[in-house]
PDB file of N, CA and C in Angstrom:
ATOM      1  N   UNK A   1       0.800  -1.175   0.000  1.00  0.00           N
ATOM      2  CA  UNK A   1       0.000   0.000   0.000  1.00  0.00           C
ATOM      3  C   UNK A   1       0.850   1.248   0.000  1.00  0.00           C
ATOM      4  N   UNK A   2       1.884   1.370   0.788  1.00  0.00           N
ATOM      5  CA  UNK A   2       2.734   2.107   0.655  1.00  0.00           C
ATOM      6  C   UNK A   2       3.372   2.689  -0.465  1.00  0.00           C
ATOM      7  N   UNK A   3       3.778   1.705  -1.738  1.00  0.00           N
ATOM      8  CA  UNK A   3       4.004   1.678  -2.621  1.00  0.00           C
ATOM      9  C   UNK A   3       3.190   2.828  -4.017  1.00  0.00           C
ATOM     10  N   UNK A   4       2.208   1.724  -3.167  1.00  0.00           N
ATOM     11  CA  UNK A   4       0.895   2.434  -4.407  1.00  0.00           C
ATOM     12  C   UNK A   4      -0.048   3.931  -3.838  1.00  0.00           C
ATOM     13  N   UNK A   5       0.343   4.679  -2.565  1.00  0.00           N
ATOM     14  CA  UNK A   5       0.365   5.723  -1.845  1.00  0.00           C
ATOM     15  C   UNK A   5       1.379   6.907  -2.656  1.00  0.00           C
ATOM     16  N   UNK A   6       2.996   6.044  -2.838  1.00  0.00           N
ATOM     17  CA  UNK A   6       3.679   6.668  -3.680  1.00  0.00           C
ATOM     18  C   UNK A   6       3.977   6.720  -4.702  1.00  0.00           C
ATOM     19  N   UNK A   7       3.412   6.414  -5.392  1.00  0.00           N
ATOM     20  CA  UNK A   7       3.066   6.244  -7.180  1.00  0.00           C
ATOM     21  C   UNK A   7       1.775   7.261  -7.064  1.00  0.00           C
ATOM     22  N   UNK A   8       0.620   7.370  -6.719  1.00  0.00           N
ATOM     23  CA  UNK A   8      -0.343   8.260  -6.443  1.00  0.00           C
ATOM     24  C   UNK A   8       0.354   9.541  -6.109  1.00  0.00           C
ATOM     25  N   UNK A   9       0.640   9.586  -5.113  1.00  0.00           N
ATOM     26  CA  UNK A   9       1.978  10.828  -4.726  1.00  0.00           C
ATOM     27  C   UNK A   9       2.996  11.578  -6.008  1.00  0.00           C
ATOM     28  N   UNK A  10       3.137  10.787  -6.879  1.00  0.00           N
ATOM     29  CA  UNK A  10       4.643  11.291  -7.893  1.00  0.00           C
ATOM     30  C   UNK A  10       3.272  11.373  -9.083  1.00  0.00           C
ATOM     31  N   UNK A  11       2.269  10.394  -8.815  1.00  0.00           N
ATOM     32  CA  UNK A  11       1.166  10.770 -10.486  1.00  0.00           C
ATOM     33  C   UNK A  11       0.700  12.327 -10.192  1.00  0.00           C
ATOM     34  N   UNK A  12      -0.085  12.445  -9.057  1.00  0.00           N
ATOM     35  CA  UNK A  12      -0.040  13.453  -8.715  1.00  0.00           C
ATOM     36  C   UNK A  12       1.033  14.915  -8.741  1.00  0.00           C
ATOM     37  N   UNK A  13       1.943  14.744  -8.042  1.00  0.00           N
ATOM     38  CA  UNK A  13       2.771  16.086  -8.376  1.00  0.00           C
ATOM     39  C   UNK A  13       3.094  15.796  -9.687  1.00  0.00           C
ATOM     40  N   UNK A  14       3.219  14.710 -10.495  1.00  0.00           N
ATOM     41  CA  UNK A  14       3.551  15.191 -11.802  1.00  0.00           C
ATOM     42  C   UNK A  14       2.423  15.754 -12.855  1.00  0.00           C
ATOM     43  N   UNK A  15       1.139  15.594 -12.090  1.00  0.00           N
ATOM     44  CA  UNK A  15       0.089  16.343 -13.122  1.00  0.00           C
ATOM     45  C   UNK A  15      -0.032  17.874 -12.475  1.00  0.00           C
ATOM     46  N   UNK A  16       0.446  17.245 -11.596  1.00  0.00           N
ATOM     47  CA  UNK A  16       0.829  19.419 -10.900  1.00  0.00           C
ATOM     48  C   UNK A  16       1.653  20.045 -11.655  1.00  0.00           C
ATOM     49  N   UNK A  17       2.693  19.490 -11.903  1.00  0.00           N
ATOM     50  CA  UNK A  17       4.265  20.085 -12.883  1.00  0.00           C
ATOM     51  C   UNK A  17       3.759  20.308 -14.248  1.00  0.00           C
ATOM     52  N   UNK A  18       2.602  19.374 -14.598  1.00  0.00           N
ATOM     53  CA  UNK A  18       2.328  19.377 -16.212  1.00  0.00           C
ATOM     54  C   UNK A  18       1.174  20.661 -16.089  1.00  0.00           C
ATOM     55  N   UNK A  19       0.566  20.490 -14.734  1.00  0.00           N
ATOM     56  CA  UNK A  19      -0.441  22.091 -15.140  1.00  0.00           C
ATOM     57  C   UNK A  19       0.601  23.267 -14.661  1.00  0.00           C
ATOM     58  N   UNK A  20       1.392  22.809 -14.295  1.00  0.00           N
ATOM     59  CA  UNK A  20       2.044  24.100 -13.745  1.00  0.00           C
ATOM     60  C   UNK A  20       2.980  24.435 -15.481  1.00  0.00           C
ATOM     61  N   UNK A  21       3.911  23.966 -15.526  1.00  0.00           N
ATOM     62  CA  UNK A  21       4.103  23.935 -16.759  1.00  0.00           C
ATOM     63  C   UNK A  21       2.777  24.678 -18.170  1.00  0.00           C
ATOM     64  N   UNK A  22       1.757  23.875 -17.914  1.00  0.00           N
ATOM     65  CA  UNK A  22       0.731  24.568 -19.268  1.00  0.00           C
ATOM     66  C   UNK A  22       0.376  25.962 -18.592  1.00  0.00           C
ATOM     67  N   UNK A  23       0.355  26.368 -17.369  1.00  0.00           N
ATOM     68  CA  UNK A  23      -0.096  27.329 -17.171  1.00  0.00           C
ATOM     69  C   UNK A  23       1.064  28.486 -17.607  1.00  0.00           C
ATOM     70  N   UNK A  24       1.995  27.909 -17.583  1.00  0.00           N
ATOM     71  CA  UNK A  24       3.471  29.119 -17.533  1.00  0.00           C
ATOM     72  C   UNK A  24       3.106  29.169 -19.163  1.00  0.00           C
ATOM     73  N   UNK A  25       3.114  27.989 -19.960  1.00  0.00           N
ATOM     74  CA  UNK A  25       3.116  27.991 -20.914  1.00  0.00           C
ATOM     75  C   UNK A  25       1.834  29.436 -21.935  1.00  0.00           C
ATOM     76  N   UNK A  26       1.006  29.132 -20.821  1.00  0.00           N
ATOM     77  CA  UNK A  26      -0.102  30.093 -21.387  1.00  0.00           C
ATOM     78  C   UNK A  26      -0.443  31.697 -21.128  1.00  0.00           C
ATOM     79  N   UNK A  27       0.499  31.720 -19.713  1.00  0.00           N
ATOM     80  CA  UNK A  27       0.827  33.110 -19.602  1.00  0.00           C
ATOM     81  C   UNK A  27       1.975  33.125 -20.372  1.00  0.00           C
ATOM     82  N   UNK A  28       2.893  32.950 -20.659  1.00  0.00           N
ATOM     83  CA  UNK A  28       3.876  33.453 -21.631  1.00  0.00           C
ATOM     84  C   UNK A  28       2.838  33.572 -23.374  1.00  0.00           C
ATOM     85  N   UNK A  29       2.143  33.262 -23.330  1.00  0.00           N
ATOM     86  CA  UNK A  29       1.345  33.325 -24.979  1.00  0.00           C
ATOM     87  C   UNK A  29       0.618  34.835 -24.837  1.00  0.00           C
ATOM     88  N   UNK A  30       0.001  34.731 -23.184  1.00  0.00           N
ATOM     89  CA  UNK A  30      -0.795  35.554 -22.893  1.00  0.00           C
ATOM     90  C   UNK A  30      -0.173  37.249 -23.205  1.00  0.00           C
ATOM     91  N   UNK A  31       1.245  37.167 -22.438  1.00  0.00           N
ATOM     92  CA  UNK A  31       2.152  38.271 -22.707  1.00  0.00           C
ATOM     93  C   UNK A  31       2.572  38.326 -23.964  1.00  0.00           C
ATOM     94  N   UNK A  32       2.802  37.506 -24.476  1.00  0.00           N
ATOM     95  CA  UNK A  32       3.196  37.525 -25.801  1.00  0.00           C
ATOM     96  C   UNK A  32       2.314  38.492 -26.529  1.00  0.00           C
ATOM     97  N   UNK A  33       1.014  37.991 -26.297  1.00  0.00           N
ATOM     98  CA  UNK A  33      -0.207  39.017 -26.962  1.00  0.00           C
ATOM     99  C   UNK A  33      -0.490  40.521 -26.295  1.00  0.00           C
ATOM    100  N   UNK A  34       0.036  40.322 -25.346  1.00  0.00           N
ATOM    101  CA  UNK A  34      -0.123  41.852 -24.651  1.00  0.00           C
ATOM    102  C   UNK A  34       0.705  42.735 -25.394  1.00  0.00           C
ATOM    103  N   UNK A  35       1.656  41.825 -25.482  1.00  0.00           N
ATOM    104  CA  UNK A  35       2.728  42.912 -25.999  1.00  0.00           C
ATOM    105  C   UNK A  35       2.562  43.606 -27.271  1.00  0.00           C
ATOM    106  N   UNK A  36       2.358  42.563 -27.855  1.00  0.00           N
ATOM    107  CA  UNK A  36       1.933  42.888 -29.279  1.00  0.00           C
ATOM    108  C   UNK A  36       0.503  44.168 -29.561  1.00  0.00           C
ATOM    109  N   UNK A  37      -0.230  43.583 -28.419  1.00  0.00           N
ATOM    110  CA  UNK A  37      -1.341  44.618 -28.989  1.00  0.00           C
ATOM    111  C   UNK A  37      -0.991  46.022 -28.153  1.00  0.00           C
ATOM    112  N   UNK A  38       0.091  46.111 -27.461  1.00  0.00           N
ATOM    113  CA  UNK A  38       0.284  47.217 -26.086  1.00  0.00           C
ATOM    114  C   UNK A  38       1.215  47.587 -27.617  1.00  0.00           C
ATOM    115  N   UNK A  39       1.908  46.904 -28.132  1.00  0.00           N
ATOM    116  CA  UNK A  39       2.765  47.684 -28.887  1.00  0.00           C
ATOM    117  C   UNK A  39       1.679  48.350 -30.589  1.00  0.00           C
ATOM    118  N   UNK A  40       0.992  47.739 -30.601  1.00  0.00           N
ATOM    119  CA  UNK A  40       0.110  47.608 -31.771  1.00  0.00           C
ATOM    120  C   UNK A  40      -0.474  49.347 -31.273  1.00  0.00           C
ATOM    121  N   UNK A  41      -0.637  49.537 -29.545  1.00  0.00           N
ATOM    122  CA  UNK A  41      -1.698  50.346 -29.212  1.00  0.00           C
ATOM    123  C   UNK A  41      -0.700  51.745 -29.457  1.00  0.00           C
ATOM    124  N   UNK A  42       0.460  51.545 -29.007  1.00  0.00           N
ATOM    125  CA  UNK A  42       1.339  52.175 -29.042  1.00  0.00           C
ATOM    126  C   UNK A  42       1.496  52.934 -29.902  1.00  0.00           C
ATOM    127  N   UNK A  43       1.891  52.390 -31.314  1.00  0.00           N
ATOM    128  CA  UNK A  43       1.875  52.955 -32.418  1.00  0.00           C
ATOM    129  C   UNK A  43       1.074  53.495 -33.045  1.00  0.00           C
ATOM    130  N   UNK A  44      -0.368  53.197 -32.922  1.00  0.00           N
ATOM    131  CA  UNK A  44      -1.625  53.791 -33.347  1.00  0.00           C
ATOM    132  C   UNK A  44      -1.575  54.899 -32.401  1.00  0.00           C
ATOM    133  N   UNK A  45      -1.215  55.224 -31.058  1.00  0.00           N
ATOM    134  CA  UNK A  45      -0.996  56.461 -30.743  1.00  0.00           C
ATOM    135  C   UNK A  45      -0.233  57.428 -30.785  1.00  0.00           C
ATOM    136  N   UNK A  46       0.837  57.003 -31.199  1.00  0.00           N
ATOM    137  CA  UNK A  46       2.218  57.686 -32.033  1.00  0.00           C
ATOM    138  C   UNK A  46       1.449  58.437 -33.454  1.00  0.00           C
ATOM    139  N   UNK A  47       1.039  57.681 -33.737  1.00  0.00           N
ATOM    140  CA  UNK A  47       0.273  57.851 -34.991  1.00  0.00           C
ATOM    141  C   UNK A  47      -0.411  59.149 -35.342  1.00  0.00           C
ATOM    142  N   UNK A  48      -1.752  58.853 -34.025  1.00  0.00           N
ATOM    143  CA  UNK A  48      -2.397  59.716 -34.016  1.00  0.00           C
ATOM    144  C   UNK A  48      -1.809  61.325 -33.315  1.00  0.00           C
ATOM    145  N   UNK A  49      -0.805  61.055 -32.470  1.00  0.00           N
ATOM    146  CA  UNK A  49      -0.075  62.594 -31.766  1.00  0.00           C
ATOM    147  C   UNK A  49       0.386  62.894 -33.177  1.00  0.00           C
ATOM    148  N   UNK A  50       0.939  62.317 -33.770  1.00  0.00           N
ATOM    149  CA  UNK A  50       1.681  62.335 -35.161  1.00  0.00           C
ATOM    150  C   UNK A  50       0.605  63.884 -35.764  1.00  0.00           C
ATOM    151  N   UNK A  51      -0.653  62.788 -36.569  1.00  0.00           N
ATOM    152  CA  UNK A  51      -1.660  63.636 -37.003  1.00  0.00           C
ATOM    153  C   UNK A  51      -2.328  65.024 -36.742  1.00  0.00           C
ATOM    154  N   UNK A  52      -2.825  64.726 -35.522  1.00  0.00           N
ATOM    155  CA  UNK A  52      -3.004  65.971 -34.633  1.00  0.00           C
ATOM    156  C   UNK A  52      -1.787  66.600 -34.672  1.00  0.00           C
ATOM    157  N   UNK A  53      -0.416  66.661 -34.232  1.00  0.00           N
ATOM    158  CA  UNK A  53       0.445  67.608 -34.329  1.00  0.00           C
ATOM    159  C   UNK A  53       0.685  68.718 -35.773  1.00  0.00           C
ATOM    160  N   UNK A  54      -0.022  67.682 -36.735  1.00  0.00           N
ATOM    161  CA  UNK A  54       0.610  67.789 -38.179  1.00  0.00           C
ATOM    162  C   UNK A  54      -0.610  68.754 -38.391  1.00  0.00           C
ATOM    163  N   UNK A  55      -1.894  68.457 -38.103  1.00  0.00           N
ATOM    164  CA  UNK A  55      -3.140  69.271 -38.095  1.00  0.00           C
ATOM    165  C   UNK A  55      -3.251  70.626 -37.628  1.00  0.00           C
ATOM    166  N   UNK A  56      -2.464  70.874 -36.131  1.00  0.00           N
ATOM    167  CA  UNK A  56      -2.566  71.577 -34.978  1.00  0.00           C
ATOM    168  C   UNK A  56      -1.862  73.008 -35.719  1.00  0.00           C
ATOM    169  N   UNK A  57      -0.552  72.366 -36.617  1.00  0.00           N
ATOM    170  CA  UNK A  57       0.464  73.303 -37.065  1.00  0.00           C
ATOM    171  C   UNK A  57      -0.058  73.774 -38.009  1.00  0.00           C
ATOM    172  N   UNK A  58      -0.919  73.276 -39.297  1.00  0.00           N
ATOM    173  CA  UNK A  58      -1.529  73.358 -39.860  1.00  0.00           C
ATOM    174  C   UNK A  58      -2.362  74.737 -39.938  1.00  0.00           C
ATOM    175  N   UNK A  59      -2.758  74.605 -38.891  1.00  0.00           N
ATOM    176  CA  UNK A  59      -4.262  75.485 -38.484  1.00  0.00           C
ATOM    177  C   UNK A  59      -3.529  76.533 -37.730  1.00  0.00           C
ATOM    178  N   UNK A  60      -2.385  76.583 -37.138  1.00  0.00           N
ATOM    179  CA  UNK A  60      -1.829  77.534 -36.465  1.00  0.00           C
ATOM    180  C   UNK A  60      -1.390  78.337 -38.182  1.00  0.00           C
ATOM    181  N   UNK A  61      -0.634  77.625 -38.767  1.00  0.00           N
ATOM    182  CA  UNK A  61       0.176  78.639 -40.084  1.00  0.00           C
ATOM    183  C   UNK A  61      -1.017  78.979 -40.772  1.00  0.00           C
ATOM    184  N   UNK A  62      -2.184  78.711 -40.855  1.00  0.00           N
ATOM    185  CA  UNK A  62      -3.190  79.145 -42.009  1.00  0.00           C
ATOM    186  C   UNK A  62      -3.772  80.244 -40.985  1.00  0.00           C
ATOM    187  N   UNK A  63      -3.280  80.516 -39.570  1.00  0.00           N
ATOM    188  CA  UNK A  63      -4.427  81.198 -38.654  1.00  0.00           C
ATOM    189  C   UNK A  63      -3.000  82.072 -38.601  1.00  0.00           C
ATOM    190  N   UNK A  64      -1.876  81.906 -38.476  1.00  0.00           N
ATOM    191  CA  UNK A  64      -0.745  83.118 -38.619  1.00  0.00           C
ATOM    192  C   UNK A  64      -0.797  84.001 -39.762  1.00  0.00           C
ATOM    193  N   UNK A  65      -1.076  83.187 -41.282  1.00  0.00           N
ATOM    194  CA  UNK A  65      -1.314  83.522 -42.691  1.00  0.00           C
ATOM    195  C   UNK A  65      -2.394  84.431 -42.752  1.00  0.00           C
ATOM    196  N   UNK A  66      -3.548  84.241 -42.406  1.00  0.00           N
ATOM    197  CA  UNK A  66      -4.642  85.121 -42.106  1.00  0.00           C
ATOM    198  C   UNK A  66      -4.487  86.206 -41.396  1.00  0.00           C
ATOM    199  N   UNK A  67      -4.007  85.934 -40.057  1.00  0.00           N
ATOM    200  CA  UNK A  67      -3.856  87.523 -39.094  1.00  0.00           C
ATOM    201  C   UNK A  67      -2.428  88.587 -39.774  1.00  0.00           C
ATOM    202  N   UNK A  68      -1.570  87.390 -40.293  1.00  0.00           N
ATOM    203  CA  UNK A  68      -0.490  88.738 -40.880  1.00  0.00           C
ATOM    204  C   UNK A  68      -1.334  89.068 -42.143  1.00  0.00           C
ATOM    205  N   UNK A  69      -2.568  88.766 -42.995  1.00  0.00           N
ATOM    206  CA  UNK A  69      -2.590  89.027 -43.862  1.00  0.00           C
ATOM    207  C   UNK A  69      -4.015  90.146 -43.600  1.00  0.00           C
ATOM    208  N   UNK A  70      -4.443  89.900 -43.087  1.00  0.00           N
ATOM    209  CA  UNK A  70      -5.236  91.295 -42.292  1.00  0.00           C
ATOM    210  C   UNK A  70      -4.473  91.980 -41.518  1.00  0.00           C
ATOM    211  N   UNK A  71      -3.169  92.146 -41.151  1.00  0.00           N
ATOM    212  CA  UNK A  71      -2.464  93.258 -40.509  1.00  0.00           C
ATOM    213  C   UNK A  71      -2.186  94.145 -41.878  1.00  0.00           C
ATOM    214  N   UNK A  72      -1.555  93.142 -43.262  1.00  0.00           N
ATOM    215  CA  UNK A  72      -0.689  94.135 -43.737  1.00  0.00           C
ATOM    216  C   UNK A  72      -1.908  94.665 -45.253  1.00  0.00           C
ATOM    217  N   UNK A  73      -3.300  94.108 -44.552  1.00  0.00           N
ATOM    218  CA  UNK A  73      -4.516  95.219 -45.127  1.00  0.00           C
ATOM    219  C   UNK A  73      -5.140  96.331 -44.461  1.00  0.00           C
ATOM    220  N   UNK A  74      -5.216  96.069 -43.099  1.00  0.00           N
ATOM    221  CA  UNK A  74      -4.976  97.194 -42.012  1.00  0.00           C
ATOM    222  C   UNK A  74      -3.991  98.046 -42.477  1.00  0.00           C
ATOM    223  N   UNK A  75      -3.050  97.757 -42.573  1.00  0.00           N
ATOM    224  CA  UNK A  75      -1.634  99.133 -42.611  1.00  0.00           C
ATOM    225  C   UNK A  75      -2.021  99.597 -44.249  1.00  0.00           C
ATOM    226  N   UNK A  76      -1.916  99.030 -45.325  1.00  0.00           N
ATOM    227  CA  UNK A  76      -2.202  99.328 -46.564  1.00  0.00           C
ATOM    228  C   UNK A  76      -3.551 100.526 -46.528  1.00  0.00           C
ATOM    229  N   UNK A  77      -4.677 100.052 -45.900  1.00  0.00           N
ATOM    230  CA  UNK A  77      -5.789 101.012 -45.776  1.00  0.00           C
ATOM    231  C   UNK A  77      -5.377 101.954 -45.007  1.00  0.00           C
ATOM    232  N   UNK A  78      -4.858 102.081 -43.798  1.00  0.00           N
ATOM    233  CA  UNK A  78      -4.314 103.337 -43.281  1.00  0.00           C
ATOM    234  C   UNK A  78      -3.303 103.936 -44.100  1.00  0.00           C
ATOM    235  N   UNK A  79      -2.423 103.509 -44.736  1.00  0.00           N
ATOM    236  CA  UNK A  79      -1.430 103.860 -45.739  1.00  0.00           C
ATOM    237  C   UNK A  79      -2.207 105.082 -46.620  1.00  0.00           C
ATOM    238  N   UNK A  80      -3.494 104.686 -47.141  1.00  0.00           N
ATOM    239  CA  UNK A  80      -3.887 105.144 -48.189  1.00  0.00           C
ATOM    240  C   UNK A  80      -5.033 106.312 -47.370  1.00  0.00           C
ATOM    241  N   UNK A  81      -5.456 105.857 -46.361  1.00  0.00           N
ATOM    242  CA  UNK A  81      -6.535 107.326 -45.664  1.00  0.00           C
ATOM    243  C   UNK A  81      -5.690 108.620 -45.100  1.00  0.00           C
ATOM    244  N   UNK A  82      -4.046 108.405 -44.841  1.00  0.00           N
ATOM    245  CA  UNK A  82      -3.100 109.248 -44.479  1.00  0.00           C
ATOM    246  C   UNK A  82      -2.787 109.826 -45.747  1.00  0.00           C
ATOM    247  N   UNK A  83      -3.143 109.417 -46.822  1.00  0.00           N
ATOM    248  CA  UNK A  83      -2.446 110.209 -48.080  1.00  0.00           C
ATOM    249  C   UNK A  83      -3.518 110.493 -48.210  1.00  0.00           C
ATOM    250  N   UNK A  84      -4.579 110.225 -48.611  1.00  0.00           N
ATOM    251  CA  UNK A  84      -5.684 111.069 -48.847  1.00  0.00           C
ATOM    252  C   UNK A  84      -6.117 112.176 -47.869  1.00  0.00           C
ATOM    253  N   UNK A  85      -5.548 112.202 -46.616  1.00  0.00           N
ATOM    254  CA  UNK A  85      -5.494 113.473 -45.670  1.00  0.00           C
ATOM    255  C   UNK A  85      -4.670 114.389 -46.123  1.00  0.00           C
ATOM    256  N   UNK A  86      -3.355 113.971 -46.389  1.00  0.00           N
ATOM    257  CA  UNK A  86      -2.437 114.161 -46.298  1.00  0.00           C
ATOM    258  C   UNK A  86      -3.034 115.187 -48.067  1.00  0.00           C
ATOM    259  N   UNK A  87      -3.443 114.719 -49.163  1.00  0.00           N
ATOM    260  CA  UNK A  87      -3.817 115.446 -50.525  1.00  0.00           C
ATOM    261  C   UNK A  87      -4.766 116.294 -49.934  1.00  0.00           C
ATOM    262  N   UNK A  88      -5.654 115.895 -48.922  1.00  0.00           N
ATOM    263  CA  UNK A  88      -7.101 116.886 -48.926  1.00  0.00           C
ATOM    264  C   UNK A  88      -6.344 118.128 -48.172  1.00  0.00           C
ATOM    265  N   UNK A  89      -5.624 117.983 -47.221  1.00  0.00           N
ATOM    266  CA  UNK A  89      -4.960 119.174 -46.886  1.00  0.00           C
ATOM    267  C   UNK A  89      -4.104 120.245 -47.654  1.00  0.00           C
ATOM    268  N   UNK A  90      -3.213 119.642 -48.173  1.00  0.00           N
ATOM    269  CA  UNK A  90      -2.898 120.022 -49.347  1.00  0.00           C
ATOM    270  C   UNK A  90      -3.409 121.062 -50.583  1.00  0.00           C
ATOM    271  N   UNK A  91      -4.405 120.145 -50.424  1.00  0.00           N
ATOM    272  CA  UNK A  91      -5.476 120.864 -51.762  1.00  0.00           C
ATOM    273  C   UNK A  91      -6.315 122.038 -50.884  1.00  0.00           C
ATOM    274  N   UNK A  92      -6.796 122.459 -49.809  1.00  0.00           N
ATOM    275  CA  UNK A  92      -7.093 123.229 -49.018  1.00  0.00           C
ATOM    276  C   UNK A  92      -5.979 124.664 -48.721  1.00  0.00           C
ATOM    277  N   UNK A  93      -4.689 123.623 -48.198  1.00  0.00           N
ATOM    278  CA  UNK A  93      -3.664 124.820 -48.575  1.00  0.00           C
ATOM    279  C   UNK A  93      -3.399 125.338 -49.560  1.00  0.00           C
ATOM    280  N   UNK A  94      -3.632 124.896 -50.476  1.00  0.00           N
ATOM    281  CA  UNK A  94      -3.482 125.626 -52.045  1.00  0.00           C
ATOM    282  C   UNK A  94      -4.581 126.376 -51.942  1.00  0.00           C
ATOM    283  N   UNK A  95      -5.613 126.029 -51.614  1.00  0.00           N
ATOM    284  CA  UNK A  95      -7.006 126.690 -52.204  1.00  0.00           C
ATOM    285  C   UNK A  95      -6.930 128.014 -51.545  1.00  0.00           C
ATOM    286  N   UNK A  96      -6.645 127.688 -49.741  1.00  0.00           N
ATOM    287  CA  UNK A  96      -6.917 129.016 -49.218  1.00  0.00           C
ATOM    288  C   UNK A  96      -5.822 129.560 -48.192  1.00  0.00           C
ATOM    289  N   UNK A  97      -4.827 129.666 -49.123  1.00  0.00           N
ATOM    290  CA  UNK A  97      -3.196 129.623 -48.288  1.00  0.00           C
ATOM    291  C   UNK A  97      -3.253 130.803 -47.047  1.00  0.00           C
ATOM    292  N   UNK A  98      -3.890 131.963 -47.462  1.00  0.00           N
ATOM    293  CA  UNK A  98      -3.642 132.709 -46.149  1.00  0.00           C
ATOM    294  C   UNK A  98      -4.435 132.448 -44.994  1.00  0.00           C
ATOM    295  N   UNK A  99      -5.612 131.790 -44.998  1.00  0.00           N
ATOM    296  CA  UNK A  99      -6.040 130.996 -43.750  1.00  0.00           C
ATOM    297  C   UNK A  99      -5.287 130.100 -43.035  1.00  0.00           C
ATOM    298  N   UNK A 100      -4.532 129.190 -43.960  1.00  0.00           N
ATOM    299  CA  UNK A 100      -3.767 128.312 -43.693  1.00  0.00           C
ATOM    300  C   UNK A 100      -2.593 129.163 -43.382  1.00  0.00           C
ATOM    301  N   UNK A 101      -1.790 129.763 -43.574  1.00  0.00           N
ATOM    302  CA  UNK A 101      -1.110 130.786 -42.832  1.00  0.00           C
ATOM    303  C   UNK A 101      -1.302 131.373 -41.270  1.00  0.00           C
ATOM    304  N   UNK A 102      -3.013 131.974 -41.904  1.00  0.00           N
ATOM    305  CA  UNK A 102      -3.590 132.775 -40.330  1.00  0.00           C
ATOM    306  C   UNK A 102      -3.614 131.135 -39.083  1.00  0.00           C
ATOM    307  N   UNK A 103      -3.765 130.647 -39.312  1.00  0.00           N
ATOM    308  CA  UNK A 103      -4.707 129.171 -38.726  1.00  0.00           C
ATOM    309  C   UNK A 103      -2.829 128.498 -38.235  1.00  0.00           C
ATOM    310  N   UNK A 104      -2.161 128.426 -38.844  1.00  0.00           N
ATOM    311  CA  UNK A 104      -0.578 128.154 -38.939  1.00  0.00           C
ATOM    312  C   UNK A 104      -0.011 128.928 -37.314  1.00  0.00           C
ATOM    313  N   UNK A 105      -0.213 130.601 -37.770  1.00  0.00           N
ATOM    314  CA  UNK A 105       0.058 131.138 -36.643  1.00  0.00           C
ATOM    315  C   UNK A 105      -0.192 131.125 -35.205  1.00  0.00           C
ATOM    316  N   UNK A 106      -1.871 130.812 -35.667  1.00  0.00           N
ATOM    317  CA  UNK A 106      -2.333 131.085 -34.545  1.00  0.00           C
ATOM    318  C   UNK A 106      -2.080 129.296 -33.861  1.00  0.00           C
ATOM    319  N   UNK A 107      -1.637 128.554 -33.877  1.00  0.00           N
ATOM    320  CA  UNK A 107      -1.738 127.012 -32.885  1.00  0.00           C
ATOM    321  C   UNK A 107      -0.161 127.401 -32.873  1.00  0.00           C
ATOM    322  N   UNK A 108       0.439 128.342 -33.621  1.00  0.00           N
ATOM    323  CA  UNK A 108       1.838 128.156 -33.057  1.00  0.00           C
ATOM    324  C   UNK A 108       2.117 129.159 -31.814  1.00  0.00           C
ATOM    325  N   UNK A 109       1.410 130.034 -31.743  1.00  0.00           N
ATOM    326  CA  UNK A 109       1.246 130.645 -30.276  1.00  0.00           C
ATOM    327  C   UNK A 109       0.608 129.889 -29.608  1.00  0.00           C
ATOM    328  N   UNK A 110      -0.725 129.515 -29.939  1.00  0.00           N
ATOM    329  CA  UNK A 110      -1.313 128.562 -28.710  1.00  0.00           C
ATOM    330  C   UNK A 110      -0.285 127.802 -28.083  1.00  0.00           C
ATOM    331  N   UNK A 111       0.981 126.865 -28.828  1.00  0.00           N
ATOM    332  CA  UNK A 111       1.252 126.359 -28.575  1.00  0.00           C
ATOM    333  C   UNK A 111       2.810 126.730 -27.710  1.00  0.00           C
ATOM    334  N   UNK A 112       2.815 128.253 -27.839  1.00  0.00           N
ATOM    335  CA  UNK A 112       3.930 129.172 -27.541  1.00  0.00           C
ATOM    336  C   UNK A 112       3.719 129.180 -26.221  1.00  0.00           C
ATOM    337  N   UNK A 113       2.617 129.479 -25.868  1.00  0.00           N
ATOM    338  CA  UNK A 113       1.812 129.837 -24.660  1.00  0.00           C
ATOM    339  C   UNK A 113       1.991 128.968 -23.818  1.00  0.00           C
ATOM    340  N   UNK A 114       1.148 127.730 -24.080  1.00  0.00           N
ATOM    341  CA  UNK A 114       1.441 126.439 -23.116  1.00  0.00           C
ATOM    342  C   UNK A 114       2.938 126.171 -23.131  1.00  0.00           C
ATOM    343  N   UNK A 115       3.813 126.360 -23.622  1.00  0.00           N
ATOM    344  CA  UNK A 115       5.123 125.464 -23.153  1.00  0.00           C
ATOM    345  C   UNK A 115       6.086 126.929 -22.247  1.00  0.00           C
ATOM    346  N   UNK A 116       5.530 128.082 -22.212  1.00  0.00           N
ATOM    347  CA  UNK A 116       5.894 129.384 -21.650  1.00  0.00           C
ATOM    348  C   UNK A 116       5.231 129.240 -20.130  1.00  0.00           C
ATOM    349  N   UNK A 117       4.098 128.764 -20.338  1.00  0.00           N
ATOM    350  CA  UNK A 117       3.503 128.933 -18.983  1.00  0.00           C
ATOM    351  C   UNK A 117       4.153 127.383 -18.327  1.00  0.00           C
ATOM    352  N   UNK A 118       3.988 126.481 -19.028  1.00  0.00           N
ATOM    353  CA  UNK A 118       4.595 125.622 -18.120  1.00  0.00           C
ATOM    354  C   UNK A 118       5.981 125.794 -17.356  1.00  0.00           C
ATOM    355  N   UNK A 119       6.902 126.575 -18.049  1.00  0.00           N
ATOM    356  CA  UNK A 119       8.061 126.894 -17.661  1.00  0.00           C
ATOM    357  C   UNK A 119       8.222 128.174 -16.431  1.00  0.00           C
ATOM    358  N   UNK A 120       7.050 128.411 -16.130  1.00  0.00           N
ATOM    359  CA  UNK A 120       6.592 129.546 -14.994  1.00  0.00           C
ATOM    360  C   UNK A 120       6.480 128.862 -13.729  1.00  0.00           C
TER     361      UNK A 120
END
């Protein structure tokens, strides 16, 4: 009986070793697949920062392109309402030079005045 106690005993731990064994066997498959899809996941998110970055810049240079390109229509339109001041005055001083003379004098005293009195 003894005998056949230890033959039961060694059948036993050896179907322990054989599940222990399939089990190692099946977590190593298991990781195997992790990896693969952790790396699979990986790259599809590389991917996508990829895209979005490529998008992000995108939309920044077409949104830089736009605001410098309404600045330098801003300055162009002021460019052109300063010369057209700049002619309408002009054409006024021609028209009625001794006003523009009288009108000349007189803000250059006004302006005689204030920097006289400040100095008081």
């Amino acid at each position: 009986m003894q005998a056949n106690g230890k033959e039961n005993w060694a059948n036993t731990i050896e179907k322990a070793r054989d599940h222990f064994n399939d089990g190692w066997k099946e977590l190593a498959k298991a990781a195997e697949e992790a990896k693969e899809r952790g790396g699979d996941a990986w790259a599809e998110a590389q991917k996508k920062g990829r895209d979005a970055w490529v998008n992000a810049k995108a939309k920044g240079m077409e949104s830089w392109e736009d605001a410098q390109e309404a600045g330098l229509n801003a300055l162009k339109d002021a460019r052109e309402r300063s010369e057209e001041i700049l002619d309408d005055a002009e054409k006024l001083v021609r028209k009625h030079p001794t006003k523009a003379i009288g009108l000349s004098l007189l803000v250059g005293a006004f302006v005689g005045l204030l920097l006289a009195r400040d100095r008081d």
